[in-house]
C-alpha atoms as a PDB file:
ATOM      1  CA  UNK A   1     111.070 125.539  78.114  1.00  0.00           C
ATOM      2  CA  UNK A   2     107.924 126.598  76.748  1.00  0.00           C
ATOM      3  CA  UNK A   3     106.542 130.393  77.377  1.00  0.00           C
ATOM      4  CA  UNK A   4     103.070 130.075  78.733  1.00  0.00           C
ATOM      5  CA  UNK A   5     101.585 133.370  77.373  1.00  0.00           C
ATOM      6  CA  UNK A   6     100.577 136.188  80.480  1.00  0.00           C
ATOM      7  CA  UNK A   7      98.885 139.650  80.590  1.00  0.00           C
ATOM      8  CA  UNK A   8     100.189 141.531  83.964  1.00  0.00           C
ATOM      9  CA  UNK A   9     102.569 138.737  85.448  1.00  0.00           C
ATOM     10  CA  UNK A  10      98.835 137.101  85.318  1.00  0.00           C
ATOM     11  CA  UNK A  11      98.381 133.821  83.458  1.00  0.00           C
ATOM     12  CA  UNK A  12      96.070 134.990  80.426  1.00  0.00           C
ATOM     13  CA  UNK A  13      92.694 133.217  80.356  1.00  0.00           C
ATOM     14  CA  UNK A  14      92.426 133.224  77.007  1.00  0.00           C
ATOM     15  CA  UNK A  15      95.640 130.930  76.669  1.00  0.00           C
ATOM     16  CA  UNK A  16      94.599 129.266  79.866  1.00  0.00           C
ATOM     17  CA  UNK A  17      91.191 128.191  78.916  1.00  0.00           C
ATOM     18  CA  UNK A  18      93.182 126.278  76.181  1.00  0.00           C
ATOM     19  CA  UNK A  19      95.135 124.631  78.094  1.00  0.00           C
ATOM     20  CA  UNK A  20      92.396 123.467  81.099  1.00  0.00           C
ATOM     21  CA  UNK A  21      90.909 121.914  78.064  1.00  0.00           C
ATOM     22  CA  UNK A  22      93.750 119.747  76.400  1.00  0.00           C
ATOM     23  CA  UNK A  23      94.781 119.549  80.751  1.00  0.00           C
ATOM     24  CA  UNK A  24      91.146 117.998  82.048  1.00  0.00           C
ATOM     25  CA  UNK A  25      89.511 117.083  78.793  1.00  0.00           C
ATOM     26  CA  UNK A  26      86.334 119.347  79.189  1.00  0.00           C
ATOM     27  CA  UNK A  27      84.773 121.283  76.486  1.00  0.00           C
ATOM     28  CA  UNK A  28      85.373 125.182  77.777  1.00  0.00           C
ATOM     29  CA  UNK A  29      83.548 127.726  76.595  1.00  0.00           C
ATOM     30  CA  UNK A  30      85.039 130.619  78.510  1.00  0.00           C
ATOM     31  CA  UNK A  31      87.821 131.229  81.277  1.00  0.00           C
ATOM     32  CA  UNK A  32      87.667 134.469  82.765  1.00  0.00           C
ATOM     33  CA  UNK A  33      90.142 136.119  85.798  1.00  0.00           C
ATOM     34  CA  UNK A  34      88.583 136.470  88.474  1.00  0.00           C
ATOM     35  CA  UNK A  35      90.824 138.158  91.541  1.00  0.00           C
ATOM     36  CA  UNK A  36      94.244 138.437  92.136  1.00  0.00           C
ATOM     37  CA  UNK A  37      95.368 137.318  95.760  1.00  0.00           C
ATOM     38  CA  UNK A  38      97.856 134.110  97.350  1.00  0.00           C
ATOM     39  CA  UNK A  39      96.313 132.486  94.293  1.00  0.00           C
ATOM     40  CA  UNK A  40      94.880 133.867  91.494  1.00  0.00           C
ATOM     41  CA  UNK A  41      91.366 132.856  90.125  1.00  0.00           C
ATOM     42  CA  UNK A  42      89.729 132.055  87.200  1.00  0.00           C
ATOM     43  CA  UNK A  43      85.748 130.996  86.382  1.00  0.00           C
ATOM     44  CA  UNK A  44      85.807 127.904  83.635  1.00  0.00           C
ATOM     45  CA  UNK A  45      82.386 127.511  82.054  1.00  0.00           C
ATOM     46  CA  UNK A  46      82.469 124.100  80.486  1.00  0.00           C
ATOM     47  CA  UNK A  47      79.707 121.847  79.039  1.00  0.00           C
ATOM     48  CA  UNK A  48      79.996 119.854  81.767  1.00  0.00           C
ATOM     49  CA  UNK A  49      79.473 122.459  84.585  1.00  0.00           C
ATOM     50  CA  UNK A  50      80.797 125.548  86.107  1.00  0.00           C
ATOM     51  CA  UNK A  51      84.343 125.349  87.386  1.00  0.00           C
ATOM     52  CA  UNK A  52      86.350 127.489  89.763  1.00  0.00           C
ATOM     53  CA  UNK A  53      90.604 127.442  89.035  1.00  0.00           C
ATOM     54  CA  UNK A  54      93.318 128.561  90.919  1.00  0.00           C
ATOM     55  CA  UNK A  55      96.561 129.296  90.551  1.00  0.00           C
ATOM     56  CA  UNK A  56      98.915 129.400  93.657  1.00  0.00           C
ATOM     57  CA  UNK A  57     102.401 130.590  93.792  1.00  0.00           C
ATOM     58  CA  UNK A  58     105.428 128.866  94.251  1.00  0.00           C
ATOM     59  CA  UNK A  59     105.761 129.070  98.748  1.00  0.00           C
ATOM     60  CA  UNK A  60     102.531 130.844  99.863  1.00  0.00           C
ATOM     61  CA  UNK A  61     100.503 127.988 100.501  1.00  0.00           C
ATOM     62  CA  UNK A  62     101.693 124.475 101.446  1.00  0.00           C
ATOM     63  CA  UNK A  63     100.320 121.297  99.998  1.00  0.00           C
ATOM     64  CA  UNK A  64      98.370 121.411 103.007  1.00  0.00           C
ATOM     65  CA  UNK A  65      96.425 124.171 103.287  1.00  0.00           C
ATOM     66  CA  UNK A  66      95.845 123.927  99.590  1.00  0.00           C
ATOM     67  CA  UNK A  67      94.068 120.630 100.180  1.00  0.00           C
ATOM     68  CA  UNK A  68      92.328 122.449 103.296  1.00  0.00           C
ATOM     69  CA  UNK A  69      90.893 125.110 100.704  1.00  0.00           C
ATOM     70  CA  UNK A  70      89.866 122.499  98.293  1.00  0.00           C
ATOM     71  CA  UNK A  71      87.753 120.451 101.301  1.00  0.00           C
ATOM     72  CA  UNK A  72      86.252 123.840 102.084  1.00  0.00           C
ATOM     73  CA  UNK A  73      85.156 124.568  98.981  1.00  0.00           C
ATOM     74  CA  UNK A  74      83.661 121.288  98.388  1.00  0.00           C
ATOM     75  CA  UNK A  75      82.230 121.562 101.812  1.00  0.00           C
ATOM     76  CA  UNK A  76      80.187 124.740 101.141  1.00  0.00           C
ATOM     77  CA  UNK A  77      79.318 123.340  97.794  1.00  0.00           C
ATOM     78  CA  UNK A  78      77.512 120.671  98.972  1.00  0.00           C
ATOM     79  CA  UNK A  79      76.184 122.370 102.121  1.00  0.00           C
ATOM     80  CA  UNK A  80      75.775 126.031 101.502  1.00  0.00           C
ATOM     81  CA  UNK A  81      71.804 126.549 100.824  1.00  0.00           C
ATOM     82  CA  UNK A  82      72.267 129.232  98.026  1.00  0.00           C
ATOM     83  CA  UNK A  83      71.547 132.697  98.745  1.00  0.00           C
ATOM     84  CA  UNK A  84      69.792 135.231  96.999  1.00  0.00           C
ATOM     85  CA  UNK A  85      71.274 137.053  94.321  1.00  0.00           C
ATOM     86  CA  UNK A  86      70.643 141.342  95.455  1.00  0.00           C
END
């Protein structure tokens, strides 16, 4: 078994970004952390757009409610008008 590299018990986003690459063939630029929560997240700025990862752990969230999240998040996306930035 392979040792995937972390900072924290946090995946590191430097070794991440790598890995997102080779994972979903994009061109990253950057992956930063984000927050820590049920699932940690990370902003991936690729050449093909602006990309928002999560990492759950094992028995917080059920396939489920993960999939709930994701239709959310897609909801607001294409919904949401976007708001000013203060």
């Amino acid at each position: 078994m392979q040792i995937f590299p972390t900072q924290y018990s946090t995946l590191s986003a430097a070794a991440l970004k790598h890995r997102i690459a080779d994972s979903y063939r994009l061109k990253v630029r950057s992956c930063r952390y984000l927050m820590r929560g049920v699932s940690d997240t990370y902003v991936v700025e690729a050449e093909e757009g602006k990309f928002i990862f999560k990492i759950y752990r094992d028995m917080h969230r059920s396939a489920d409610a993960i999939r709930g999240e994701v239709e959310l998040m897609d909801i607001w996306k294409n919904r949401a008008p976007v708001l000013p930035v203060w």
